[in-house]
C-alpha atoms as a PDB file:
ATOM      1  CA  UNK A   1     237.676-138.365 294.483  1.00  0.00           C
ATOM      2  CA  UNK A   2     236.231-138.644 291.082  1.00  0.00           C
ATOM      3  CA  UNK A   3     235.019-135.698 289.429  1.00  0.00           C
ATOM      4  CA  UNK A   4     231.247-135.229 289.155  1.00  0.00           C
ATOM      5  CA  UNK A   5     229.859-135.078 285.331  1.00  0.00           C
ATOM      6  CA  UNK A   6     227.862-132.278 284.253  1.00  0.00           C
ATOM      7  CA  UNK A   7     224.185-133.323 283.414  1.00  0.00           C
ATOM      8  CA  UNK A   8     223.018-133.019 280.050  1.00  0.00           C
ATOM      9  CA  UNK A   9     220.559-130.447 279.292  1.00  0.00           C
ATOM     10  CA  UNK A  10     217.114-132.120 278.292  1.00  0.00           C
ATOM     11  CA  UNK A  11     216.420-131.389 274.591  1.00  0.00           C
ATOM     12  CA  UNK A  12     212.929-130.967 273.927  1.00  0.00           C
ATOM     13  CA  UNK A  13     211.387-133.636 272.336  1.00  0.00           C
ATOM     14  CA  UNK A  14     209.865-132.108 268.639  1.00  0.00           C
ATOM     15  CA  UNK A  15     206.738-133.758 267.999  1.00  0.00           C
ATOM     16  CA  UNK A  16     206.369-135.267 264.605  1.00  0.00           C
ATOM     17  CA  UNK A  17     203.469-135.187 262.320  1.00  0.00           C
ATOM     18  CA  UNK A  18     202.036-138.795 262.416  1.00  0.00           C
ATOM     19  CA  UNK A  19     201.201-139.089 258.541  1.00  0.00           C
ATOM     20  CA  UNK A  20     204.304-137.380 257.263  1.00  0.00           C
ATOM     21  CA  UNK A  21     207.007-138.612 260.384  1.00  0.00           C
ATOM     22  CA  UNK A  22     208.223-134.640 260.065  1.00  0.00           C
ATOM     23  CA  UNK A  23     208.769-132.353 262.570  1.00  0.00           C
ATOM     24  CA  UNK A  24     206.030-129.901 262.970  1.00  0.00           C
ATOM     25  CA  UNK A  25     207.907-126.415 263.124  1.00  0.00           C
ATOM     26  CA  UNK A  26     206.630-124.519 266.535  1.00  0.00           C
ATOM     27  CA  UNK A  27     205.132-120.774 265.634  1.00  0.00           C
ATOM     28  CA  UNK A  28     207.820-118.389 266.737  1.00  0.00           C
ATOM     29  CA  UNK A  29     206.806-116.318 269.778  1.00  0.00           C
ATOM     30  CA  UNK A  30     204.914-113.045 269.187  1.00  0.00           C
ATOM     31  CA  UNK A  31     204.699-113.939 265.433  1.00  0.00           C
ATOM     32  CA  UNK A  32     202.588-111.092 263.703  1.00  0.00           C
ATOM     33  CA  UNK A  33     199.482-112.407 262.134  1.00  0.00           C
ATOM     34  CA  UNK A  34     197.941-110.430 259.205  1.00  0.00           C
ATOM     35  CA  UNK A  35     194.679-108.782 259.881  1.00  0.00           C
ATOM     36  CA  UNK A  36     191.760-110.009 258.167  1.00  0.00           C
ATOM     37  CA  UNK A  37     190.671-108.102 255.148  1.00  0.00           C
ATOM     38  CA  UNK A  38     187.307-106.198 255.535  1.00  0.00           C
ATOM     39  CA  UNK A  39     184.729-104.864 252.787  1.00  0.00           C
ATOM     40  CA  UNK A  40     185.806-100.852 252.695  1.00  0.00           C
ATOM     41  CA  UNK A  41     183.445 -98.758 253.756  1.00  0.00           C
ATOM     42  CA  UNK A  42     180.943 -97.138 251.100  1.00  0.00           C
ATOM     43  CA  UNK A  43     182.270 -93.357 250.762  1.00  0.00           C
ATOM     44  CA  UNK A  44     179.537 -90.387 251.693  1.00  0.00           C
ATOM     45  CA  UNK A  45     177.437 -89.680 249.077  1.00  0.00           C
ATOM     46  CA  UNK A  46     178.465 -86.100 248.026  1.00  0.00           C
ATOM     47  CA  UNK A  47     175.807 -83.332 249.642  1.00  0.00           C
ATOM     48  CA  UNK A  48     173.151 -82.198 246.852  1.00  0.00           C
ATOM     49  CA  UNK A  49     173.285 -78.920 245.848  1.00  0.00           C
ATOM     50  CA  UNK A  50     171.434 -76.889 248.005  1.00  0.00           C
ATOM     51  CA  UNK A  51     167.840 -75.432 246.380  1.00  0.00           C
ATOM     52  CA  UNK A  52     167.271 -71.820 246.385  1.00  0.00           C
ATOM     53  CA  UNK A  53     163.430 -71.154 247.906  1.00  0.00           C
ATOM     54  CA  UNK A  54     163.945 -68.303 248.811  1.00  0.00           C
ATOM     55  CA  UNK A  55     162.670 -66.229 245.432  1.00  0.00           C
ATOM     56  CA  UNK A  56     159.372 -68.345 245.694  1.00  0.00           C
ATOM     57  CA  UNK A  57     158.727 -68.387 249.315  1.00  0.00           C
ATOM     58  CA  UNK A  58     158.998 -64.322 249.170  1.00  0.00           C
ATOM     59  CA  UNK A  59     156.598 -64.733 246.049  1.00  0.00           C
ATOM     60  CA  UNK A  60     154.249 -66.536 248.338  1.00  0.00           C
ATOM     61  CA  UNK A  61     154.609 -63.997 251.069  1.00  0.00           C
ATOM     62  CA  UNK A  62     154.053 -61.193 248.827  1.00  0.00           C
ATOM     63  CA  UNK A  63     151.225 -62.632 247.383  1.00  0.00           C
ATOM     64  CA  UNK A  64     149.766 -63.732 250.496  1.00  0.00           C
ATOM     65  CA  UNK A  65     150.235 -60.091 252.389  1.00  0.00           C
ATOM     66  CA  UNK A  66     148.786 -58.708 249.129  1.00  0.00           C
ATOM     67  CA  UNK A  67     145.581 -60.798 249.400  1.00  0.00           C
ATOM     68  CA  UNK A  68     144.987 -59.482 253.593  1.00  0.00           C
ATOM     69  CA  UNK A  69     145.841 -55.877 252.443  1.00  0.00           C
ATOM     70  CA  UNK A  70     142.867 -55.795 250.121  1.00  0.00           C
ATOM     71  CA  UNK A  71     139.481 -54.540 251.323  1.00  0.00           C
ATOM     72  CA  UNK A  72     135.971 -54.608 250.511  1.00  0.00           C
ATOM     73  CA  UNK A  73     134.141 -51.613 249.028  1.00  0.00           C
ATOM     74  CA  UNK A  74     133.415 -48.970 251.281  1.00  0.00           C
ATOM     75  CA  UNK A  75     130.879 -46.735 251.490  1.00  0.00           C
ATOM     76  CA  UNK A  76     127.050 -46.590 252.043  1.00  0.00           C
ATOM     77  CA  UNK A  77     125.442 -49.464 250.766  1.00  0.00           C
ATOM     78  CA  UNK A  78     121.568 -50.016 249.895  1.00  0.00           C
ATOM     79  CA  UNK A  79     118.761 -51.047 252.258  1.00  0.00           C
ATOM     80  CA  UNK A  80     117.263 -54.117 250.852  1.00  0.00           C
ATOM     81  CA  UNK A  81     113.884 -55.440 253.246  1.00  0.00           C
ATOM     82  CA  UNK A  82     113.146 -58.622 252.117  1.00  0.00           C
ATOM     83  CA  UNK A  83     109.678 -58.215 253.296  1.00  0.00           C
ATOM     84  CA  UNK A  84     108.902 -55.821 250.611  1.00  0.00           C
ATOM     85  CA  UNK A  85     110.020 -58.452 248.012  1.00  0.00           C
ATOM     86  CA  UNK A  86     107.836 -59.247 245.141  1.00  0.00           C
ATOM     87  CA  UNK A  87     106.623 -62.752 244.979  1.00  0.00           C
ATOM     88  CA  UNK A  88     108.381 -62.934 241.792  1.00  0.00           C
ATOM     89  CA  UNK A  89     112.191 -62.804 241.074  1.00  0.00           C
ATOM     90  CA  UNK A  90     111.898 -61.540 238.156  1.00  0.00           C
ATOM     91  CA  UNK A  91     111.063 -57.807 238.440  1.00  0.00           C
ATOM     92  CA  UNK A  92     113.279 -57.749 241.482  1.00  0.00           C
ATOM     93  CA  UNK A  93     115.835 -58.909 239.381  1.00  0.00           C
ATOM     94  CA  UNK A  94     115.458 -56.276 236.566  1.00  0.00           C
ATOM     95  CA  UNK A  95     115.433 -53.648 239.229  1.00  0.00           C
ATOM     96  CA  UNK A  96     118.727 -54.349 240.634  1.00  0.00           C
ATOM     97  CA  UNK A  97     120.123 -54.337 237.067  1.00  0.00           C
ATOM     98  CA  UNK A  98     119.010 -51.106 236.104  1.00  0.00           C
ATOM     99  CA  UNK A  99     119.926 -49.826 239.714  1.00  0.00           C
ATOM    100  CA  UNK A 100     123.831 -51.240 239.186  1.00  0.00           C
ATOM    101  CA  UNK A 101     123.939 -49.863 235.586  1.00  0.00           C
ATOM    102  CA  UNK A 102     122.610 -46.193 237.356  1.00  0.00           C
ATOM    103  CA  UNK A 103     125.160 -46.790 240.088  1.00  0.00           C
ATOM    104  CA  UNK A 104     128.276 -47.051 237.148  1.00  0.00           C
ATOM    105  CA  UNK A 105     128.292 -50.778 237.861  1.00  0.00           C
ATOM    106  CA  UNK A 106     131.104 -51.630 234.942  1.00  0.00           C
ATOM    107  CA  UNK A 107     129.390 -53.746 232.482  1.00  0.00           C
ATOM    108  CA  UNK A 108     126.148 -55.027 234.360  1.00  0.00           C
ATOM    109  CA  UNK A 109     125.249 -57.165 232.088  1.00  0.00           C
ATOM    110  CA  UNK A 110     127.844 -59.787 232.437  1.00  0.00           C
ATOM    111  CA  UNK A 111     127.815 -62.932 234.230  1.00  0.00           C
ATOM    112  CA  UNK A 112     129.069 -65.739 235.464  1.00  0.00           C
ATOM    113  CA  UNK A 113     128.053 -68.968 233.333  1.00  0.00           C
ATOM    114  CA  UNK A 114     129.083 -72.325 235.522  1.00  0.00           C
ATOM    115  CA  UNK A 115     128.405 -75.706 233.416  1.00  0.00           C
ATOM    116  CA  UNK A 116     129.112 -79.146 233.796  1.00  0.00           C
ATOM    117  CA  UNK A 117     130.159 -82.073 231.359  1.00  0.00           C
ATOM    118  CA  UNK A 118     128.207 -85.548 231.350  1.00  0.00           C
ATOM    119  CA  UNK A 119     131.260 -87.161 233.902  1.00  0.00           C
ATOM    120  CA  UNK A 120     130.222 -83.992 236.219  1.00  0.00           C
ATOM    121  CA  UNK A 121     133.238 -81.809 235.461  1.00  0.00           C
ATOM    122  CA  UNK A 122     132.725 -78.228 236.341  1.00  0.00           C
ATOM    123  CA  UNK A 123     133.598 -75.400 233.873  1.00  0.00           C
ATOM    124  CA  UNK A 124     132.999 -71.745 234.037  1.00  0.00           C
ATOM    125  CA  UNK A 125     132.989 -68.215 231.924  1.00  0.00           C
ATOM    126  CA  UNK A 126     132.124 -64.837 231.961  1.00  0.00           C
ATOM    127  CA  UNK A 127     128.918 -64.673 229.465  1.00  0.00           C
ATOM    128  CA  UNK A 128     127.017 -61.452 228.437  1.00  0.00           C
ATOM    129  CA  UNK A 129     122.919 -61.608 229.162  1.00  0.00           C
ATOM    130  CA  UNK A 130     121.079 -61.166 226.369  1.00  0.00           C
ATOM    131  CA  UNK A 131     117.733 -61.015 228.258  1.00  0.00           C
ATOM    132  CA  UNK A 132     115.390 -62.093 231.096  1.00  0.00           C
ATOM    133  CA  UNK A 133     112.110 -62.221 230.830  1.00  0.00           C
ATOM    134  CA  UNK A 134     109.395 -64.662 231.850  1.00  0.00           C
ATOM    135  CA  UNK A 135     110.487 -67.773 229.979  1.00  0.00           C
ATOM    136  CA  UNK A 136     113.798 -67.131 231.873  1.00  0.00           C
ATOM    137  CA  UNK A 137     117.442 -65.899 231.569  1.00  0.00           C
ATOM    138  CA  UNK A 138     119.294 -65.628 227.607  1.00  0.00           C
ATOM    139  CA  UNK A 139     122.536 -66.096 226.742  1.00  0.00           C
ATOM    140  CA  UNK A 140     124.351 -66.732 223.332  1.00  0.00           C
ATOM    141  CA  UNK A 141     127.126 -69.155 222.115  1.00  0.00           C
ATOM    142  CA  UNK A 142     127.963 -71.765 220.058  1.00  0.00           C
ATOM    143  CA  UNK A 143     126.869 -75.466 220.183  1.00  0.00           C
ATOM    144  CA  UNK A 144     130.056 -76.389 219.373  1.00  0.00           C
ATOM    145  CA  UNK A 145     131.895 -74.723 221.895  1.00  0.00           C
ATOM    146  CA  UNK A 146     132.716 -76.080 225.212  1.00  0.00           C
ATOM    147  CA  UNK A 147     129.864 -74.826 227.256  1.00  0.00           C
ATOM    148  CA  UNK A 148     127.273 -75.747 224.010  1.00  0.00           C
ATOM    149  CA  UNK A 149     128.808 -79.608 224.479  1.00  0.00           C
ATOM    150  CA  UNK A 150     128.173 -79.286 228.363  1.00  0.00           C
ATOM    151  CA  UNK A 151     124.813 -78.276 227.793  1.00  0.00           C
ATOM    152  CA  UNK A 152     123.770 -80.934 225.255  1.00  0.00           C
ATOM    153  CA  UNK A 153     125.484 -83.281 227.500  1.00  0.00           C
ATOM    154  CA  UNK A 154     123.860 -81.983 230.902  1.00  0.00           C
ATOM    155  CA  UNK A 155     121.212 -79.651 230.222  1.00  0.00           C
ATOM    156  CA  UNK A 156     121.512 -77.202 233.792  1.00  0.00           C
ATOM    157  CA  UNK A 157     123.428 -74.354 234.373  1.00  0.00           C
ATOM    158  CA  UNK A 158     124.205 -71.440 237.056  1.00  0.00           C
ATOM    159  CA  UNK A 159     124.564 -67.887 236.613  1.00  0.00           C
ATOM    160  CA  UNK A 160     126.236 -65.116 238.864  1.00  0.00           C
ATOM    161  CA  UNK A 161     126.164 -61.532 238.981  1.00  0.00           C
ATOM    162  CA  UNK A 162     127.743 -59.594 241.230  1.00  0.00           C
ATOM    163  CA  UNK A 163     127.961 -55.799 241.305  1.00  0.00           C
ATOM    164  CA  UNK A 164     130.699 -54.443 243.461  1.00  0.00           C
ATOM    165  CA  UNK A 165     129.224 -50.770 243.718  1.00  0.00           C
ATOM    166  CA  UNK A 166     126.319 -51.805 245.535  1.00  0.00           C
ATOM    167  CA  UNK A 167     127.608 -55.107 247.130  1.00  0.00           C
ATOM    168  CA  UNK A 168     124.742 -57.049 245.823  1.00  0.00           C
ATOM    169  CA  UNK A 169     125.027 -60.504 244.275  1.00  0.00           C
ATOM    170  CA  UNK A 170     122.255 -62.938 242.329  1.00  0.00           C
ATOM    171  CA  UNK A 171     123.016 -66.321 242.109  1.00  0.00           C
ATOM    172  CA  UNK A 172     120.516 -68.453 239.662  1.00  0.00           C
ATOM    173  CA  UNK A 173     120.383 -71.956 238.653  1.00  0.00           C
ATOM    174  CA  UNK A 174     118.232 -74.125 236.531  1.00  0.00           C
ATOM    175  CA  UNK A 175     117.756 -76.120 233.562  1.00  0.00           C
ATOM    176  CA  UNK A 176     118.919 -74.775 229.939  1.00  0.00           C
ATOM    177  CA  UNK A 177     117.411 -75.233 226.285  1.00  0.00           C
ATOM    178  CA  UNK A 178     118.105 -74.401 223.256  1.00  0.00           C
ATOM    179  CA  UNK A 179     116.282 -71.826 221.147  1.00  0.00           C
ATOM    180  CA  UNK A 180     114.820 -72.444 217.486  1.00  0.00           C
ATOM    181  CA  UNK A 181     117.275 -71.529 214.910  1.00  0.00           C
ATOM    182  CA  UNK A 182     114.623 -68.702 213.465  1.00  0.00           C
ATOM    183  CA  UNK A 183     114.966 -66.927 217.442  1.00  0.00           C
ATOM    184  CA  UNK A 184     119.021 -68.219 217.311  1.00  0.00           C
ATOM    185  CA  UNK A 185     119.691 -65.743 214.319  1.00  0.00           C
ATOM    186  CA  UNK A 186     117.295 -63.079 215.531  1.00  0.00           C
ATOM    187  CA  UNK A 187     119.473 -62.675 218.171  1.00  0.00           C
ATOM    188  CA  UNK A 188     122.538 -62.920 216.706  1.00  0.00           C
ATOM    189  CA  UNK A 189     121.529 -59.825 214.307  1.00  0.00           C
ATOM    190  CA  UNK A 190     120.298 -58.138 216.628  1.00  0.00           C
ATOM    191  CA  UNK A 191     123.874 -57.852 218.559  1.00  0.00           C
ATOM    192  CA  UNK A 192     126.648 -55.578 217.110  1.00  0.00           C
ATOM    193  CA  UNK A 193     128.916 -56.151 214.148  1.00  0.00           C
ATOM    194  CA  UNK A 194     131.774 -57.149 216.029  1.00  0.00           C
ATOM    195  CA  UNK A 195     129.880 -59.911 217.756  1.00  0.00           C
ATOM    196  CA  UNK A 196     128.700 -60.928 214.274  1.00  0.00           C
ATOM    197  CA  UNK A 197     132.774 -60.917 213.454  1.00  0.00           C
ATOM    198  CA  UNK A 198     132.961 -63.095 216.738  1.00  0.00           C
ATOM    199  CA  UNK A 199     130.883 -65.776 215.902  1.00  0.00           C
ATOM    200  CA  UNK A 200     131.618 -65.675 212.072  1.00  0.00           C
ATOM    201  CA  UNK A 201     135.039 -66.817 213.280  1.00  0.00           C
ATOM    202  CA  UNK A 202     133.810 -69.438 215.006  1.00  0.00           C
ATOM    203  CA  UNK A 203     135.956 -72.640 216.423  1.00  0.00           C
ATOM    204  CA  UNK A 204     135.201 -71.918 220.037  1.00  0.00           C
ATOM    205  CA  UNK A 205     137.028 -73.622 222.459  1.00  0.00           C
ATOM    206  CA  UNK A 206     139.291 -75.660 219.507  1.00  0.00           C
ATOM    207  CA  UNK A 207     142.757 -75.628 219.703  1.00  0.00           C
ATOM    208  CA  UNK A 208     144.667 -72.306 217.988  1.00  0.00           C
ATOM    209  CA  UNK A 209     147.866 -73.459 215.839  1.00  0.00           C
ATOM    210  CA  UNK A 210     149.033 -69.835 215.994  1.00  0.00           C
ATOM    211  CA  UNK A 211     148.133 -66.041 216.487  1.00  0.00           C
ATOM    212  CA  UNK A 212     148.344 -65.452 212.991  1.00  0.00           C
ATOM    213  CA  UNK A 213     145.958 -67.845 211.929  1.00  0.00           C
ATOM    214  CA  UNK A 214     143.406 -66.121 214.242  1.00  0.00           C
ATOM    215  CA  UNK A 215     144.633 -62.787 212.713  1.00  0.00           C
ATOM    216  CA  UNK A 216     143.845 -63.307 209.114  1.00  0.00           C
ATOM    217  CA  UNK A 217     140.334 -65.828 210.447  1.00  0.00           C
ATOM    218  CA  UNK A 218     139.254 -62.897 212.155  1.00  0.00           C
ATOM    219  CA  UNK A 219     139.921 -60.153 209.102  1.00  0.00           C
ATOM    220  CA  UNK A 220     137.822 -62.284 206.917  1.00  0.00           C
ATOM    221  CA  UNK A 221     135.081 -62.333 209.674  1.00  0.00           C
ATOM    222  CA  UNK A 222     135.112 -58.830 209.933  1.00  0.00           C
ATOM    223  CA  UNK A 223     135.023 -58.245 206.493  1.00  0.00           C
ATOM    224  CA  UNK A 224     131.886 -60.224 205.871  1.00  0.00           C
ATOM    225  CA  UNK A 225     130.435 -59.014 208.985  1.00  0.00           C
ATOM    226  CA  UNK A 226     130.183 -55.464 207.565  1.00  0.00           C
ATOM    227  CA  UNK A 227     129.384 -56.828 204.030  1.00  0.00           C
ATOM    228  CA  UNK A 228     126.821 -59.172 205.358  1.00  0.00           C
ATOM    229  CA  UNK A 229     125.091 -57.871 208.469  1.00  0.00           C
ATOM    230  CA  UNK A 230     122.757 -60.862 207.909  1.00  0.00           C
ATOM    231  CA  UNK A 231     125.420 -63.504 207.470  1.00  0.00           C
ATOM    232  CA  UNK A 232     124.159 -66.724 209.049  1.00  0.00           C
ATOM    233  CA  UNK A 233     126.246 -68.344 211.476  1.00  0.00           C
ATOM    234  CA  UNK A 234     124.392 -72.140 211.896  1.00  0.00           C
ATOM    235  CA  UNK A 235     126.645 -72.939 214.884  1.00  0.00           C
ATOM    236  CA  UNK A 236     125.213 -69.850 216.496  1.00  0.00           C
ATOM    237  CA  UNK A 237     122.838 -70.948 219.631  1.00  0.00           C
ATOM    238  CA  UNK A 238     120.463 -68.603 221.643  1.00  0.00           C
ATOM    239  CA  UNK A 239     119.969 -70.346 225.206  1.00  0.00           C
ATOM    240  CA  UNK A 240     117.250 -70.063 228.107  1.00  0.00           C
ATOM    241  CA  UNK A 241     117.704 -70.847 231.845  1.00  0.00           C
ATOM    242  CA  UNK A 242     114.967 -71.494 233.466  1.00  0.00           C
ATOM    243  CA  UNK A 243     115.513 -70.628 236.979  1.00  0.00           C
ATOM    244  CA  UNK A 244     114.199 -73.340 239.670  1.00  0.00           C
ATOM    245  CA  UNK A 245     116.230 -71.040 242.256  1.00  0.00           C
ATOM    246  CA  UNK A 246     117.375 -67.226 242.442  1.00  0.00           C
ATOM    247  CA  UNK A 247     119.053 -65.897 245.152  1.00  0.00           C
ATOM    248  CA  UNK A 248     119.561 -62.123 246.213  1.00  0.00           C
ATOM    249  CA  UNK A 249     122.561 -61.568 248.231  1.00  0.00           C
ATOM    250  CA  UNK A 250     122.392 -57.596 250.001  1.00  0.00           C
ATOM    251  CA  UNK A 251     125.963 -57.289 251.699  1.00  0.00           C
ATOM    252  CA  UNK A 252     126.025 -55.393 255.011  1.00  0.00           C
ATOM    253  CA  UNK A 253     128.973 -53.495 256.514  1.00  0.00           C
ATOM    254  CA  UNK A 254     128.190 -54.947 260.113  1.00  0.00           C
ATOM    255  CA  UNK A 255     128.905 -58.096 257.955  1.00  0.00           C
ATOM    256  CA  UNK A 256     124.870 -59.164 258.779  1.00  0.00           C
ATOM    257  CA  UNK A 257     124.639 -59.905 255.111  1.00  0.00           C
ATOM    258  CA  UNK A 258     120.853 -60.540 253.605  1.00  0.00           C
ATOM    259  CA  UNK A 259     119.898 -63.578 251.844  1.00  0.00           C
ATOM    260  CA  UNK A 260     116.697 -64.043 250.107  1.00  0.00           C
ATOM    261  CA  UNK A 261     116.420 -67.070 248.413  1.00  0.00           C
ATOM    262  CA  UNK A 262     113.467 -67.910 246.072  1.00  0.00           C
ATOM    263  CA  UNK A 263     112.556 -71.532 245.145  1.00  0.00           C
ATOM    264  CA  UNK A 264     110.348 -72.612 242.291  1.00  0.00           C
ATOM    265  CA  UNK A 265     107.694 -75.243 243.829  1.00  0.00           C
ATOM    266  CA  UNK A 266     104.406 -77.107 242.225  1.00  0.00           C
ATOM    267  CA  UNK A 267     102.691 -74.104 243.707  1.00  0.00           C
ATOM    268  CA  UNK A 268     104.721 -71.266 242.407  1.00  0.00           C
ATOM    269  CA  UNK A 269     107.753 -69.176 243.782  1.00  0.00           C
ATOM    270  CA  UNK A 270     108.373 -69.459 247.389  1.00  0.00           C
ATOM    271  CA  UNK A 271     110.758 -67.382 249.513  1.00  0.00           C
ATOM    272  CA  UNK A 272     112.940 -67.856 252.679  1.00  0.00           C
ATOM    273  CA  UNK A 273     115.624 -66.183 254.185  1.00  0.00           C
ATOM    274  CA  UNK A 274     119.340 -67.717 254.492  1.00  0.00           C
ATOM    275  CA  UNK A 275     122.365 -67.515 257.493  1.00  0.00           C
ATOM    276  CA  UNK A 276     124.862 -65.304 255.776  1.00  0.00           C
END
């Protein structure tokens, strides 16, 4: 018998790259492939210090609790019958003066002096009265200061007095002019020497470089003051309110507050009563 001949193992045929006539290498099995690079994530901003509120928020606290603890003042307070009110607010007006200076009312005589510019800006001081009578309520300053500007610019003004002791307020509102010069000085020298030092010094309501300079302006003032106790100050304005409304406010401790309100009409003063 003849021997049988092995077969030939089949070698796989390597295909050839048809531009080149090379044989294309295979990829070896479970070759690694190289991961694709990606953009690195942006690192965490770094936490901001922390801010300490807790110094103002106990401020604010404090404050706050401070404000609720206070109270009104006690005590009996004054009848006031609106009924019996004169038709005029003027001599009810000079009677609850002279009542709030008897009662030890601290200064009496100050007020509250609200103004506006010509845009309709709001500005507001404590002013001393100089007098009310029938032409209407007189205060002093300076045209050149801030509240003489407002005035020139809009000519109306509110007052407010309030006297603690007694719990009585009186509002009053109008419009304001200017007295002559002659009256303007009058009333000026009629005031004390350190008022005539005050307005000497003038400048109201201009911007101060430094204490000092308001130190040695004010030792000249007072020099001339007592040399001069007719010195003329031409800045120096007396002013009148004429009231076209006056309120009297009577507080109550039942908190039934009264209002009596008095407005100026073609026909004279007329009165009504107000919600508190």
């Amino acid at each position: 018998m003849t021997p049988e001949t092995p077969e030939t193992p089949e070698i796989p045929e390597i295909p050839e790259n048809p531009d080149t006539n090379e044989p294309i290498e295979p990829n070896e099995p479970n070759e690694p492939t190289e991961p694709a690079e990606t953009s690195a994530a942006p690192e965490a901003p770094e936490p901001a210090e922390p801010t300490d509120t807790t110094e103002p928020n106990r401020q604010q606290a404090e404050f706050r609790a401070l404000l609720r603890s206070l109270r009104v003042v006690e005590g009996e307070l004054p009848p006031f019958d609106p009924a019996a009110a004169p038709a005029d607010p003027l001599p009810l007006f000079q009677r609850w003066l002279r009542e709030a200076a008897e009662a030890g009312a601290p200064e009496p005589q100050t007020m509250t002096l609200a103004t506006a510019d010509a845009t309709g800006a709001p500005s507001v001081r404590i002013v001393m009265l100089h007098d009310a009578d029938e032409r209407g309520w007189h205060f002093g300053s300076h045209r050149t200061s801030r509240k003489g500007r407002d005035l020139a610019a809009r000519p109306e003004a509110a007052l407010g007095f309030y006297w603690a002791a007694l719990g009585r307020q009186v509002r009053v509102q109008g419009t304001v002019t200017a007295a002559a010069p002659e009256e303007s000085a009058a009333d000026l020298h009629q005031r004390s020497t350190g008022a005539l030092a005050a307005a000497l010094v003038g400048r109201q309501s201009d911007v101060l470089g430094s204490c000092r300079e308001l130190e040695e302006a004010s030792a000249a003032a007072w020099e001339r003051a007592r040399r001069e106790p007719n010195a003329q100050v031409d800045s120096w304005t007396l002013y009148v309110l004429a009231p076209t409304e006056v309120e009297f406010f009577q507080r109550d401790a039942d908190r039934r507050h009264v209002r009596l309100n008095y407005r100026l009409t073609d026909n004279g003063w007329t009165t009504e009563l107000l919600w508190p």
